[in-house]
PDB file of N, CA and C in Angstrom:
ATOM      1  N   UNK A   1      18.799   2.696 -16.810  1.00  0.00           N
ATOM      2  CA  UNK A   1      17.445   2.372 -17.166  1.00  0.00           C
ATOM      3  C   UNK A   1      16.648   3.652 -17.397  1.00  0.00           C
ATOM      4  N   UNK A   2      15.747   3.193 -18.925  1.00  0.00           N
ATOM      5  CA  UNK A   2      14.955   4.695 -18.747  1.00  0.00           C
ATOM      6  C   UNK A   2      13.617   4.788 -18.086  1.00  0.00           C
ATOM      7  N   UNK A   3      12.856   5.629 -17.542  1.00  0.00           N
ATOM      8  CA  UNK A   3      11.193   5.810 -17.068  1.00  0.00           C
ATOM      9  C   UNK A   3      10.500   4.869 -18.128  1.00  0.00           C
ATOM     10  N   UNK A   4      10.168   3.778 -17.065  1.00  0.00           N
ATOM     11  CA  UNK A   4       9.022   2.658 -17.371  1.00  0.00           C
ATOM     12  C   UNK A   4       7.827   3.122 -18.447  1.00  0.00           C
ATOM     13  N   UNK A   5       7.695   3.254 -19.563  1.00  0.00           N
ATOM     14  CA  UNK A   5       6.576   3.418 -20.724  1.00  0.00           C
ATOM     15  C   UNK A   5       5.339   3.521 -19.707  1.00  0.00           C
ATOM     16  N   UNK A   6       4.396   4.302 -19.912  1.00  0.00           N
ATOM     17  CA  UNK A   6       2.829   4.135 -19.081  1.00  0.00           C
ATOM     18  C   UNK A   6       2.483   2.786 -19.118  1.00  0.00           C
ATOM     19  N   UNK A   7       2.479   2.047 -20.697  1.00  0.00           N
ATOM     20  CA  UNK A   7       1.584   0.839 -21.062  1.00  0.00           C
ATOM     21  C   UNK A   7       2.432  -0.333 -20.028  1.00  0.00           C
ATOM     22  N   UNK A   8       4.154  -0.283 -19.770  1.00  0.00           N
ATOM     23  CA  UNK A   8       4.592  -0.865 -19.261  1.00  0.00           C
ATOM     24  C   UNK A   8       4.491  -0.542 -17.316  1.00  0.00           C
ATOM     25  N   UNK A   9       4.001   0.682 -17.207  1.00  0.00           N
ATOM     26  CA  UNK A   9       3.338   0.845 -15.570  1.00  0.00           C
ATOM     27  C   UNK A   9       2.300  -0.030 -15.153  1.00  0.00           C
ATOM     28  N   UNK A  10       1.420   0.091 -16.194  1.00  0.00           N
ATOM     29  CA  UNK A  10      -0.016  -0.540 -16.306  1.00  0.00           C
ATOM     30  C   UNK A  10       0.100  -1.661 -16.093  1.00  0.00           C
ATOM     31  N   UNK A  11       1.425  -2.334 -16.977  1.00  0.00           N
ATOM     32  CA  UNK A  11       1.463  -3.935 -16.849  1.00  0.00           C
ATOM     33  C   UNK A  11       1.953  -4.339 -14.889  1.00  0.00           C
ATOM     34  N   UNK A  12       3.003  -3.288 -14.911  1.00  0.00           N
ATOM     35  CA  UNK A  12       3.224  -4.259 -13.502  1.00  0.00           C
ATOM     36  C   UNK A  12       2.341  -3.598 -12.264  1.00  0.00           C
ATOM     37  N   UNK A  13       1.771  -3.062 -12.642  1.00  0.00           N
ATOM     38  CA  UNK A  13       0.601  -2.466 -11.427  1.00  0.00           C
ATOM     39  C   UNK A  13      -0.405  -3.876 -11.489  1.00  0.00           C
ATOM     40  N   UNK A  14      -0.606  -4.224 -13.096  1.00  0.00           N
ATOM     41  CA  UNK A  14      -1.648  -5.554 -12.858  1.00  0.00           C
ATOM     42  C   UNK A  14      -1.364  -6.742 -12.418  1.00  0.00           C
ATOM     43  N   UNK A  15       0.287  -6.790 -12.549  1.00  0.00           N
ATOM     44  CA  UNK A  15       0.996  -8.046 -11.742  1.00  0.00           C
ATOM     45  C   UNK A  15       1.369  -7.953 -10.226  1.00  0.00           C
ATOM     46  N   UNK A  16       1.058  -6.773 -10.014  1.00  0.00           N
ATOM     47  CA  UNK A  16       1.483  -6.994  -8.324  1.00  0.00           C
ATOM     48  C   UNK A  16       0.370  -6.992  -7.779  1.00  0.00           C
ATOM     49  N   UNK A  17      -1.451  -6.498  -8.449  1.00  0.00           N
ATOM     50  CA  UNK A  17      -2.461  -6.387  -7.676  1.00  0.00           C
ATOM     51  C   UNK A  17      -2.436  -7.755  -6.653  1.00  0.00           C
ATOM     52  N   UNK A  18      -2.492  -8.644  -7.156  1.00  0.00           N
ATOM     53  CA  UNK A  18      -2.628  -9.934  -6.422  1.00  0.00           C
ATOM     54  C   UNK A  18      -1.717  -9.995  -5.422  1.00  0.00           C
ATOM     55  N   UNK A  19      -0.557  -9.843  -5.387  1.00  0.00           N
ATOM     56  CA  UNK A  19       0.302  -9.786  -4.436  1.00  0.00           C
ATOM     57  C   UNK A  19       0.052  -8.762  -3.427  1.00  0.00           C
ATOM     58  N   UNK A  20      -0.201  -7.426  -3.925  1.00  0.00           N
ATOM     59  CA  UNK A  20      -1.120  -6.809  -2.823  1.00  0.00           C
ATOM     60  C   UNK A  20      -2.439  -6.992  -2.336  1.00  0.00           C
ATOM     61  N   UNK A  21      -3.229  -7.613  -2.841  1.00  0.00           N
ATOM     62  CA  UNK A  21      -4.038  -7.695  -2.192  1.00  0.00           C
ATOM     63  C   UNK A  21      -4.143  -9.090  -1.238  1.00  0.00           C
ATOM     64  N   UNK A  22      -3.049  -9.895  -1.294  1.00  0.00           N
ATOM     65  CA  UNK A  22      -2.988 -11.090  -0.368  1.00  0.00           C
ATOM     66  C   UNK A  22      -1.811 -10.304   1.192  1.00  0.00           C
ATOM     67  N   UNK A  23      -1.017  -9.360   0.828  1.00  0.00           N
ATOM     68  CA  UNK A  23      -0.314  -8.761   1.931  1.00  0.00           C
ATOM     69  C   UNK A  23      -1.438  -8.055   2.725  1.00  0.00           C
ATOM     70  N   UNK A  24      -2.137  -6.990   2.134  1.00  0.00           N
ATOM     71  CA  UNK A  24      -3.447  -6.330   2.391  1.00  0.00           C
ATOM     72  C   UNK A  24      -4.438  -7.213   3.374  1.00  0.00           C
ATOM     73  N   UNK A  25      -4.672  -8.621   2.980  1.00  0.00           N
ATOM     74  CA  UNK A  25      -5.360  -9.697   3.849  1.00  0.00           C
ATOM     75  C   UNK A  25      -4.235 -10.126   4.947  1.00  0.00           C
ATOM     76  N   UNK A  26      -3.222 -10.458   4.666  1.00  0.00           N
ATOM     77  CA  UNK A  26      -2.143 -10.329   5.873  1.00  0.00           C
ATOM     78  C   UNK A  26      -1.904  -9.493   6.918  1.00  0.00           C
ATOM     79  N   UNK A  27      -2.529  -8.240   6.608  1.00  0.00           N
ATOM     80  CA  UNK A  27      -2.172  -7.331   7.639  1.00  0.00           C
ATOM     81  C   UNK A  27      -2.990  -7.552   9.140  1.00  0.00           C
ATOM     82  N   UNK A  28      -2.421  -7.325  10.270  1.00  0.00           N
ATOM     83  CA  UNK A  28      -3.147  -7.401  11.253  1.00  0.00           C
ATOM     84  C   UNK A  28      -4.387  -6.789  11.326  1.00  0.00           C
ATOM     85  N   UNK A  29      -5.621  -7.450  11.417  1.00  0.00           N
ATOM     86  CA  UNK A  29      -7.011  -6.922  11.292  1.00  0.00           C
ATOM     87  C   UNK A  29      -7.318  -5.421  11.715  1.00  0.00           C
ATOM     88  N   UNK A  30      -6.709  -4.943  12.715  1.00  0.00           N
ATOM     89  CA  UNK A  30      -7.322  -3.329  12.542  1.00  0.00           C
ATOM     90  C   UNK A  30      -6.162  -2.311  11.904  1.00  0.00           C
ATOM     91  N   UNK A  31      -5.247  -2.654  11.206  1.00  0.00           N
ATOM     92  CA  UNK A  31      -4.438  -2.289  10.314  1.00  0.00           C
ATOM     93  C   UNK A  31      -5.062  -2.300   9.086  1.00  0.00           C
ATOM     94  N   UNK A  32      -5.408  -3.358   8.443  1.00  0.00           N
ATOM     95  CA  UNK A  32      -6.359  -4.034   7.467  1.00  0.00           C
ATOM     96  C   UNK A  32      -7.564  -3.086   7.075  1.00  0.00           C
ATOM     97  N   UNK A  33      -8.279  -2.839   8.300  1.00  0.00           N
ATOM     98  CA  UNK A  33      -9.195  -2.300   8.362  1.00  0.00           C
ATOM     99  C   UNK A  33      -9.469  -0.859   8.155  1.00  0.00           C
ATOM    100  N   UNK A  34      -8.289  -0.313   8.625  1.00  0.00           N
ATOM    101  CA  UNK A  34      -7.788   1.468   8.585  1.00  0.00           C
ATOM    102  C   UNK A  34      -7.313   1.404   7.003  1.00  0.00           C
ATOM    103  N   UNK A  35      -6.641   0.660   6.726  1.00  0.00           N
ATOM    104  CA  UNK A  35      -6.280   0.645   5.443  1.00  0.00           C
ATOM    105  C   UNK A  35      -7.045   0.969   4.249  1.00  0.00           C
ATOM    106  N   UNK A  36      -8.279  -0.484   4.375  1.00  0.00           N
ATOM    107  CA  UNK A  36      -9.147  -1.095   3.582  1.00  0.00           C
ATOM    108  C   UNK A  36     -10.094   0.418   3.536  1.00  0.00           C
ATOM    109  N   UNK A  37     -10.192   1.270   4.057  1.00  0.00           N
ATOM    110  CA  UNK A  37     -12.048   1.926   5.022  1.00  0.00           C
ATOM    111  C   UNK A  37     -10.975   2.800   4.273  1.00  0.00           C
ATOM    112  N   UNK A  38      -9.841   3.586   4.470  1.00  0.00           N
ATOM    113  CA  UNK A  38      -9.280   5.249   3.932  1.00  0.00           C
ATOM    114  C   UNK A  38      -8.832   4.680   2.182  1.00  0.00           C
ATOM    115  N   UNK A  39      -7.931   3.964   1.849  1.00  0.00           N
ATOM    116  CA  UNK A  39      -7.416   4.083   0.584  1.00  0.00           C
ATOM    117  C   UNK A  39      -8.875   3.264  -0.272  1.00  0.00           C
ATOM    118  N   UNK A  40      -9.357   2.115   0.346  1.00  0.00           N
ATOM    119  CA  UNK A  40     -10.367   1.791  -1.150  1.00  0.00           C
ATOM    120  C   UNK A  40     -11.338   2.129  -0.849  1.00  0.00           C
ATOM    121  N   UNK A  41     -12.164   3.025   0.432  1.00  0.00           N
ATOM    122  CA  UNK A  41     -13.546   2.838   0.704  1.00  0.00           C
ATOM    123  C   UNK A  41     -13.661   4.464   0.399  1.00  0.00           C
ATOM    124  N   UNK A  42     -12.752   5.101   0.409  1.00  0.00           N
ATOM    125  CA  UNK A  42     -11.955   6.601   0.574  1.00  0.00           C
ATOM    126  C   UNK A  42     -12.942   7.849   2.626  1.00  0.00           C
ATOM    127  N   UNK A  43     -13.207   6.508   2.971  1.00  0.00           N
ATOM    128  CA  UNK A  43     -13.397   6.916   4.046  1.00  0.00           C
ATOM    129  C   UNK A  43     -12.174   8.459   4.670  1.00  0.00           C
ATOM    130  N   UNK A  44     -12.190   9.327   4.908  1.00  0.00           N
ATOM    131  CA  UNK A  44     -11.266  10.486   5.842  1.00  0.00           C
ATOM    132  C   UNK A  44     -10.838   9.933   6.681  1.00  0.00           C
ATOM    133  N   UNK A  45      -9.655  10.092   7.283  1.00  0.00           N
ATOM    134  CA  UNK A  45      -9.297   9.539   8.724  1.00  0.00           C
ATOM    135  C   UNK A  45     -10.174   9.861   9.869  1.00  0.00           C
ATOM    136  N   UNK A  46     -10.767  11.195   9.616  1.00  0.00           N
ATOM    137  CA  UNK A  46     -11.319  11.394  10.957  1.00  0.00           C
ATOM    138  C   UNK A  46     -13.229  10.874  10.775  1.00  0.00           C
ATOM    139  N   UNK A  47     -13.598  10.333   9.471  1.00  0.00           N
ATOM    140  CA  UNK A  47     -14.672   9.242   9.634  1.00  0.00           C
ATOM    141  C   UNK A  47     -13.596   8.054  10.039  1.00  0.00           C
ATOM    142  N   UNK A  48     -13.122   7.707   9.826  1.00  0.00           N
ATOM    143  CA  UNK A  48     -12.219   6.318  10.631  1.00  0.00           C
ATOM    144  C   UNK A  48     -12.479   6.349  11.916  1.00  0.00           C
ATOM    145  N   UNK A  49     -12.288   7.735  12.398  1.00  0.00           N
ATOM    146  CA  UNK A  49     -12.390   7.505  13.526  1.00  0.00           C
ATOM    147  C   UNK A  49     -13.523   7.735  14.048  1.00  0.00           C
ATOM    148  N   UNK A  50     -14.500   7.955  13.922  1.00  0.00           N
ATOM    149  CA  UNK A  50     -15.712   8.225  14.246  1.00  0.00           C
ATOM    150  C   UNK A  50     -16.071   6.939  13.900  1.00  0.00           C
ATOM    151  N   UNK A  51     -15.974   6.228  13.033  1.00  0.00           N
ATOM    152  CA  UNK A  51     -16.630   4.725  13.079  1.00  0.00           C
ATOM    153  C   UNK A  51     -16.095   3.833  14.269  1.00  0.00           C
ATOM    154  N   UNK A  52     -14.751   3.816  13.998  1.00  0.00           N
ATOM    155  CA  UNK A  52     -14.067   2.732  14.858  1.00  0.00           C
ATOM    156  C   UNK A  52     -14.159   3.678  16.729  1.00  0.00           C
ATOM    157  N   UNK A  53     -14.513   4.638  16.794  1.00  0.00           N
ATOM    158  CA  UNK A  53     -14.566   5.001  18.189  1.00  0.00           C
ATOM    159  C   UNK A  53     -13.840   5.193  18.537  1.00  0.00           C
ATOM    160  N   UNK A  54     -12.375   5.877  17.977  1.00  0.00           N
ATOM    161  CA  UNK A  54     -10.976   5.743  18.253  1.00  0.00           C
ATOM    162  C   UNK A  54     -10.850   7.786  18.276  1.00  0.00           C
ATOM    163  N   UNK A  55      -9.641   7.807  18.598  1.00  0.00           N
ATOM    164  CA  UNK A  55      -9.223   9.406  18.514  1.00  0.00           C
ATOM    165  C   UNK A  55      -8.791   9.607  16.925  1.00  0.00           C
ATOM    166  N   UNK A  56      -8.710  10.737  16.265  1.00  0.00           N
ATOM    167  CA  UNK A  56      -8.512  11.115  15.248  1.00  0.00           C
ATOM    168  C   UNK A  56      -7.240  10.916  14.764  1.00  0.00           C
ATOM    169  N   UNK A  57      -6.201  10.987  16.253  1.00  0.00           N
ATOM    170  CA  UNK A  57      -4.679  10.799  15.904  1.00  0.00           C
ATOM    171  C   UNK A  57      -4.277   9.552  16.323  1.00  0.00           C
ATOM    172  N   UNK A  58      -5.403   8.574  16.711  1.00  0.00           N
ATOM    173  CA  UNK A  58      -5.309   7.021  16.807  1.00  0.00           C
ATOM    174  C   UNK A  58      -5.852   6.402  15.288  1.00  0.00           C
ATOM    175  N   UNK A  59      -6.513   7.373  14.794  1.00  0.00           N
ATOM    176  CA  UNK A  59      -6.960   6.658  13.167  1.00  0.00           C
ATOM    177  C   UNK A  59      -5.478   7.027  12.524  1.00  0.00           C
ATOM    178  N   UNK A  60      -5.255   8.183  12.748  1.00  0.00           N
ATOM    179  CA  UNK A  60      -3.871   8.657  12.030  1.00  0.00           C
ATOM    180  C   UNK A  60      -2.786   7.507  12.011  1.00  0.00           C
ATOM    181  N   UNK A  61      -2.487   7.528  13.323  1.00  0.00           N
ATOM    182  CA  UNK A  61      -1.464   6.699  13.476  1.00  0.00           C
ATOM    183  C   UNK A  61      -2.223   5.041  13.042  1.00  0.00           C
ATOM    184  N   UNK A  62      -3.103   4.440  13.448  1.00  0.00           N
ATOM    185  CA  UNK A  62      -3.584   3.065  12.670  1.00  0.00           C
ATOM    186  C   UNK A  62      -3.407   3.265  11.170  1.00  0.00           C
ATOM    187  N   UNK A  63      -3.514   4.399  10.380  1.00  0.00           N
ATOM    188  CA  UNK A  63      -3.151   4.408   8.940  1.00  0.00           C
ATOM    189  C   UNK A  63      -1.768   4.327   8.217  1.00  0.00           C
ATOM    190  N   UNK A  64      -1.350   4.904   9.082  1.00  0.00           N
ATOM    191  CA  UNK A  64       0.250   5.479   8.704  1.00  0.00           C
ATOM    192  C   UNK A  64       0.966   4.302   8.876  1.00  0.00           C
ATOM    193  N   UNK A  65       0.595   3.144  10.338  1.00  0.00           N
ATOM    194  CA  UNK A  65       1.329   1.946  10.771  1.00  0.00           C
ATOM    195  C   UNK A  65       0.993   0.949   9.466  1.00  0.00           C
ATOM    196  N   UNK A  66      -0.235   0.960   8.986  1.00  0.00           N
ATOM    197  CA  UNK A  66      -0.680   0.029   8.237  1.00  0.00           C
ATOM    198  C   UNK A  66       0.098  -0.265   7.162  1.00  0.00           C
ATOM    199  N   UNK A  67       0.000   1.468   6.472  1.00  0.00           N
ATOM    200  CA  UNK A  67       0.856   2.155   5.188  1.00  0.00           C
ATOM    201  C   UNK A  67       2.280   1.861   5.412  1.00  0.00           C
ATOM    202  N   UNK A  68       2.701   1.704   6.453  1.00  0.00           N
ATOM    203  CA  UNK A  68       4.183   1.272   6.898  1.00  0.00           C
ATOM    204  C   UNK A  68       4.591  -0.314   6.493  1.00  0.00           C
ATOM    205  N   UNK A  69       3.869  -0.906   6.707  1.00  0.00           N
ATOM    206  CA  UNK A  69       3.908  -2.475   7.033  1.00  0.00           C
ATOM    207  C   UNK A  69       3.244  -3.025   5.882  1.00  0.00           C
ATOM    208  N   UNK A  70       2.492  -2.282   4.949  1.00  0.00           N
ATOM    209  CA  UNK A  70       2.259  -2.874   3.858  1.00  0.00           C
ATOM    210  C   UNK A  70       3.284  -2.509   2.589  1.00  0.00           C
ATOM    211  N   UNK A  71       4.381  -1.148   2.889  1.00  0.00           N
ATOM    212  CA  UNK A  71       5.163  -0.839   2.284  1.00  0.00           C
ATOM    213  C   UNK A  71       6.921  -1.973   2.475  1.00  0.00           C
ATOM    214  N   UNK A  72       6.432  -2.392   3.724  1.00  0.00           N
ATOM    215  CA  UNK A  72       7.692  -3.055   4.290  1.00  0.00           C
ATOM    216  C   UNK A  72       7.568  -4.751   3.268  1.00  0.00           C
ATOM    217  N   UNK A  73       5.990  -4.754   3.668  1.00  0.00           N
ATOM    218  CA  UNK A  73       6.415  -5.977   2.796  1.00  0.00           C
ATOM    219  C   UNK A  73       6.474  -6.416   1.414  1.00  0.00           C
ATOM    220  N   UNK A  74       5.891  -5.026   0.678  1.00  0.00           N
ATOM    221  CA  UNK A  74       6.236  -5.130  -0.605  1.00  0.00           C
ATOM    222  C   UNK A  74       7.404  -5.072  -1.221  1.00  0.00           C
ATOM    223  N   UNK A  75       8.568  -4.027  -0.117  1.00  0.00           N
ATOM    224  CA  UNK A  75       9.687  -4.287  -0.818  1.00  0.00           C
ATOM    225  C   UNK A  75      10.809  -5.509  -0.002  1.00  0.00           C
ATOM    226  N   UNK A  76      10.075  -6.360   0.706  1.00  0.00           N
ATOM    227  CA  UNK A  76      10.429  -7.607   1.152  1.00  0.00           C
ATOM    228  C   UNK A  76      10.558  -8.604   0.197  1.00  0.00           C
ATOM    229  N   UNK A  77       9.056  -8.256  -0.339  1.00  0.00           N
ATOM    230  CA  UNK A  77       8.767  -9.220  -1.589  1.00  0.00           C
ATOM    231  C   UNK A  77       9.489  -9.109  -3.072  1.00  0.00           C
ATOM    232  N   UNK A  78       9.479  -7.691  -3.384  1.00  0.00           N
ATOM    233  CA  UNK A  78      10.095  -6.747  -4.445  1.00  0.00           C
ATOM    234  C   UNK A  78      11.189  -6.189  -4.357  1.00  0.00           C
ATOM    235  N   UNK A  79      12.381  -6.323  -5.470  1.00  0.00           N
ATOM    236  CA  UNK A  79      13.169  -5.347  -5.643  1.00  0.00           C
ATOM    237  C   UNK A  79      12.715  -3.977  -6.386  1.00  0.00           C
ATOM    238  N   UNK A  80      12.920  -2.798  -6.244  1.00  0.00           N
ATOM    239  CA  UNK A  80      12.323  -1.712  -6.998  1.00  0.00           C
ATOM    240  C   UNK A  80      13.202  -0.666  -7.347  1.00  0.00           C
ATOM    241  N   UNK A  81      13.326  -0.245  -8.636  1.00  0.00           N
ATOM    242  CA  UNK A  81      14.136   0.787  -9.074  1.00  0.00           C
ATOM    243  C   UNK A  81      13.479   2.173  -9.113  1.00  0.00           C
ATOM    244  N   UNK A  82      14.004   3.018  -8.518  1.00  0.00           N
ATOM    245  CA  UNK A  82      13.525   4.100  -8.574  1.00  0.00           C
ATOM    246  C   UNK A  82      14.144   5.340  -9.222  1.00  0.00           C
ATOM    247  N   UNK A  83      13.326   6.482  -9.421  1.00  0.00           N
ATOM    248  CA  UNK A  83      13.801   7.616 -10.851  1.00  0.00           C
ATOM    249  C   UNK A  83      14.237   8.215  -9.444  1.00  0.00           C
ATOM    250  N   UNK A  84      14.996   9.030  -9.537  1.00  0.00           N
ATOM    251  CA  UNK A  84      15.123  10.618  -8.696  1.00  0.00           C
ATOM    252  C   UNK A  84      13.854  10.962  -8.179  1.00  0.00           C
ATOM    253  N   UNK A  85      12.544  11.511  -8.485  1.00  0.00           N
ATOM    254  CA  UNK A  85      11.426  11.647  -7.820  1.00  0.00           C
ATOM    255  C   UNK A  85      11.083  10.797  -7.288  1.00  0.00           C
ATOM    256  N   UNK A  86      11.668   9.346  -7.514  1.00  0.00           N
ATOM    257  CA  UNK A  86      11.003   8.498  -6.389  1.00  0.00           C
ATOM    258  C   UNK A  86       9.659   7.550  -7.068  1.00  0.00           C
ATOM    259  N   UNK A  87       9.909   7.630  -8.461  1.00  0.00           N
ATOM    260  CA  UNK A  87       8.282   7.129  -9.348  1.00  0.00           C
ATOM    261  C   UNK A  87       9.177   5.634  -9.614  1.00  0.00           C
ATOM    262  N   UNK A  88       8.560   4.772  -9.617  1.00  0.00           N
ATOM    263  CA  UNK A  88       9.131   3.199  -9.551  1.00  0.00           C
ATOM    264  C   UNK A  88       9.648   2.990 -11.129  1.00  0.00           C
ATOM    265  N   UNK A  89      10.741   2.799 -11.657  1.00  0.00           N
ATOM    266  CA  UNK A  89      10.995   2.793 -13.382  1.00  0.00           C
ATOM    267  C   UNK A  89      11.154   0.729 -13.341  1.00  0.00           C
ATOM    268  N   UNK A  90      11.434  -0.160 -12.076  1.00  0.00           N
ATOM    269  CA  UNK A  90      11.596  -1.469 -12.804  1.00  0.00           C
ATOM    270  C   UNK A  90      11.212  -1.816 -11.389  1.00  0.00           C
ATOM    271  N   UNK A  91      10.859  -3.223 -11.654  1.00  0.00           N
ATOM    272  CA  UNK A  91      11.296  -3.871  -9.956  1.00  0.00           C
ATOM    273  C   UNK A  91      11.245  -5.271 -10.780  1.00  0.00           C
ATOM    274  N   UNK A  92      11.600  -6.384  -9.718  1.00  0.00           N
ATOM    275  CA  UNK A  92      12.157  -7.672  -9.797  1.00  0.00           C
ATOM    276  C   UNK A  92      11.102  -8.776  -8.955  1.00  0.00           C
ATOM    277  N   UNK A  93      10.348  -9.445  -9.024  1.00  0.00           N
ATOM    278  CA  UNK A  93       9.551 -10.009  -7.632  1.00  0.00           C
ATOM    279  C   UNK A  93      10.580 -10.878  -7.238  1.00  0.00           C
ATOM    280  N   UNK A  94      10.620 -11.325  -5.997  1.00  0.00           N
ATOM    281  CA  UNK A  94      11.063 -11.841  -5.145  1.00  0.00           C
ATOM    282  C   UNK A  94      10.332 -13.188  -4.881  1.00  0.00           C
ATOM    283  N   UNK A  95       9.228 -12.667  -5.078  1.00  0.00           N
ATOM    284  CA  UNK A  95       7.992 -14.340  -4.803  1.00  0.00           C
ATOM    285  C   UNK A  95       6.575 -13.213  -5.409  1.00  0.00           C
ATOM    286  N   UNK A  96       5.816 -14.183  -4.470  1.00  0.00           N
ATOM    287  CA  UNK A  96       4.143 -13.652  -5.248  1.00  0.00           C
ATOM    288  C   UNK A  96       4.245 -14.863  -6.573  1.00  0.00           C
TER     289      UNK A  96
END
């Protein structure tokens, strides 16, 4: 297989939004929350932690677990082909 066309990235980034964003609502609420506040709000970890009242390496680790478990279930859901660097060239859904 060759590296996925951009226009063809674009397409399955817009077909899995939904599927991520219903795993994203799945996640255990302060997983969810570390998630939601650093990748879409672009909150820092260490405002994470200053909001949530937590230690800096308790936001760390709430991010990293989140990023774990939302990676676990995408490729639960997904088969995914990957280039040598590791950039996604196909995947297969599973459901969604």
């Amino acid at each position: 297989m060759s590296y996925m066309p951009e226009d063809r990235f674009d397409d399955v980034v817009s077909e899995l939004i939904p599927c991520i964003q219903k795993m994203i609502d799945d996640l255990p609420v302060d997983y969810r929350q570390a998630l939601v506040l650093t990748e879409y709000q672009g909150l820092t970890q260490k405002e994470l932690a200053e909001r949530l009242g937590i230690s800096l390496s308790g936001a760390k680790s709430r991010v990293q677990r989140a990023r774990e478990k939302l990676k676990i279930m995408l490729l639960n859901c997904c088969h995914f082909e990957f280039d040598r660097l590791g950039r996604v060239i196909d995947y297969e859904p599973h459901c969604c």
